[in-house]
Protein backbone atom coordinates (compact mmCIF):
# COMPACT_ATOMS: atom_id res chain seq x y z
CA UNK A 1 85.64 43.48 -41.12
CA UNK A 2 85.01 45.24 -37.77
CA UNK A 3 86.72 48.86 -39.48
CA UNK A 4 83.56 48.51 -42.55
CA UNK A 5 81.28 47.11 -39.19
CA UNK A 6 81.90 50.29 -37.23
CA UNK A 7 81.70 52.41 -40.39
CA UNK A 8 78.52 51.49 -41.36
CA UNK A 9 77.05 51.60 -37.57
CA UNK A 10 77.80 55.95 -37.46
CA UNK A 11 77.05 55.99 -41.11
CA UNK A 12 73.75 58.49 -40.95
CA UNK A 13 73.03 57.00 -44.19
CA UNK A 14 72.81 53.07 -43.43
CA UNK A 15 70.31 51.30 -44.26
CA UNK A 16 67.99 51.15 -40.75
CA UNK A 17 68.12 47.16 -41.44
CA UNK A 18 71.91 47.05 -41.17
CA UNK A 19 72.26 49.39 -38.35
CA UNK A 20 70.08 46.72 -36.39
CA UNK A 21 71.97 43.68 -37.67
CA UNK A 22 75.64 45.55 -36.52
CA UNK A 23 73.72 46.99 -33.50
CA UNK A 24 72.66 43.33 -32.30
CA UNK A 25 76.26 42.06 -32.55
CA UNK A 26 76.99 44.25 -29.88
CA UNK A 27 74.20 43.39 -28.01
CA UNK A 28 75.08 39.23 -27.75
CA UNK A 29 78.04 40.44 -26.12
CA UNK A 30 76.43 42.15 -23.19
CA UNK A 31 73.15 40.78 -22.96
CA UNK A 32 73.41 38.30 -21.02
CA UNK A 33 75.24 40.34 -18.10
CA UNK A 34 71.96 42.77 -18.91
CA UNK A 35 69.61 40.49 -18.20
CA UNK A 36 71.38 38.94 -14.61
CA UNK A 37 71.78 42.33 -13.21
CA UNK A 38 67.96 43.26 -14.78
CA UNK A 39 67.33 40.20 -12.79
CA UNK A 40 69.11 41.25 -9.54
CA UNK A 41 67.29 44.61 -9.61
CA UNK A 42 70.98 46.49 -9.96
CA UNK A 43 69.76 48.63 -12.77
CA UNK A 44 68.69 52.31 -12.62
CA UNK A 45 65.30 52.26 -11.91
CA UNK A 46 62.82 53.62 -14.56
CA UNK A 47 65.79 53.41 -17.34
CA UNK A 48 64.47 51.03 -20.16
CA UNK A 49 66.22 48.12 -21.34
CA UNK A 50 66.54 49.73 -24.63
CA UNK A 51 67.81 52.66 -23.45
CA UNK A 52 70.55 50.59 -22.03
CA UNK A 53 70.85 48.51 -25.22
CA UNK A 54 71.63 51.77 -26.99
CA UNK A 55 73.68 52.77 -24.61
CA UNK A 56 75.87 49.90 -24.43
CA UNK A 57 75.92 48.67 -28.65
CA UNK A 58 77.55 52.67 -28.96
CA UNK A 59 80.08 52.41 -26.26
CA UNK A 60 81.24 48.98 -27.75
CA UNK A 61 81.26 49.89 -31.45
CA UNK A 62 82.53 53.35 -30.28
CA UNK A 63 85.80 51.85 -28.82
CA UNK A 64 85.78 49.93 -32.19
CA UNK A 65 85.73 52.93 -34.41
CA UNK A 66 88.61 54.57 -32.69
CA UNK A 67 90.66 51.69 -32.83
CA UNK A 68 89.23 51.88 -37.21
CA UNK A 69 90.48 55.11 -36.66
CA UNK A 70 94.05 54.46 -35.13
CA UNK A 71 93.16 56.13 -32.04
CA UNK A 72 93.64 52.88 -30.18
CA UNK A 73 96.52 50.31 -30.91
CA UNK A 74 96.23 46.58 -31.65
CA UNK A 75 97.97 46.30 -28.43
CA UNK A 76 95.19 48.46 -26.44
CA UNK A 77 92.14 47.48 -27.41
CA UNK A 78 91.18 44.97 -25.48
CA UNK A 79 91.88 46.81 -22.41
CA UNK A 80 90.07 49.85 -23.58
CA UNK A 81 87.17 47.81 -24.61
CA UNK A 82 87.17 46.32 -20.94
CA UNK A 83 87.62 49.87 -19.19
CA UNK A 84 84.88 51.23 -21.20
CA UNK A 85 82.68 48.80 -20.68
CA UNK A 86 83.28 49.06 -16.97
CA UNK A 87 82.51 52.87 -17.12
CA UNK A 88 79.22 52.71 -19.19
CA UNK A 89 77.81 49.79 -17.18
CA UNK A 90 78.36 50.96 -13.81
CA UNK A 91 76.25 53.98 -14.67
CA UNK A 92 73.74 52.10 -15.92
CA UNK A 93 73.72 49.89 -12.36
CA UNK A 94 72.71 50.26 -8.61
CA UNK A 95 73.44 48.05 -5.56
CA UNK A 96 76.25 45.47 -5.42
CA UNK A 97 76.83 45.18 -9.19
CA UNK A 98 77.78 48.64 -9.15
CA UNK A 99 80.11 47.74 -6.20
CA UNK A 100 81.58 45.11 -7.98
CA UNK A 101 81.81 46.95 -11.61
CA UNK A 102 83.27 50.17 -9.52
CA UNK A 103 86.15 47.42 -7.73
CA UNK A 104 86.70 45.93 -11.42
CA UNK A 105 87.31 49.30 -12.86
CA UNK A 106 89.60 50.55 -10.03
CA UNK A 107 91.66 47.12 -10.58
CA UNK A 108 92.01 47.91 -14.04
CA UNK A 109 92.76 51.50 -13.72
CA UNK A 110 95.99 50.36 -10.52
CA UNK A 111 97.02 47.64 -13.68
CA UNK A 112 97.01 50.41 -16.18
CA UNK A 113 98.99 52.63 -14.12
CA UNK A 114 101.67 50.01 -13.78
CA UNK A 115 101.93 49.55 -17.37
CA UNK A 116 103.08 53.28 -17.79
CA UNK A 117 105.02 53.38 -15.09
């Protein structure tokens, strides 16, 4: 289901109606972390929500697509859904959220290092 799901949302030739639908499935997942750090003032100023919508529905059904793809295992994807995430929010915020997001990623990057070593 998610492989056809991430298909469709690169597909240049879906249907504008089913990009939204797949786009908003992303969105659930992060809105409500939007909307507390929107509410905190810990996003870049002058960047629209949309923008950051966009931003964030790609990274998620990105990670998605290469895992479609067999770019990233079974075993791997929740981590690299988590680390991504990380990456593209902190970008997108300012203030202590970024402090916290930026001592969440480094976490995950000491754990990941562990699990190659």
């Amino acid at each position: 289901y998610s492989r056809s799901l991430a298909a469709l949302y690169f597909s240049p030739t879906a249907d504008p109606r089913v990009y939204a639908a797949i786009r908003n499935i992303a969105v659930r997942t992060f809105l409500p972390w939007l909307e507390g750090t929107m509410s905190l003032g810990d996003t870049v100023a002058g960047l629209p929500v949309e923008a950051m919508c966009a931003t964030l529905a790609n990274d998620r059904w990105g990670v998605i697509f290469d895992w479609a793809r067999g770019r990233v295992t079974n075993a791997r994807l929740a981590d690299a859904m988590k680390i991504s995430f990380l990456i593209v929010a902190a970008g997108l915020s300012t203030g202590q959220t970024r402090v916290k997001l930026d001592a969440a990623l480094e976490k995950c990057c000491h754990a990941e290092r562990r699990k190659q070593d």
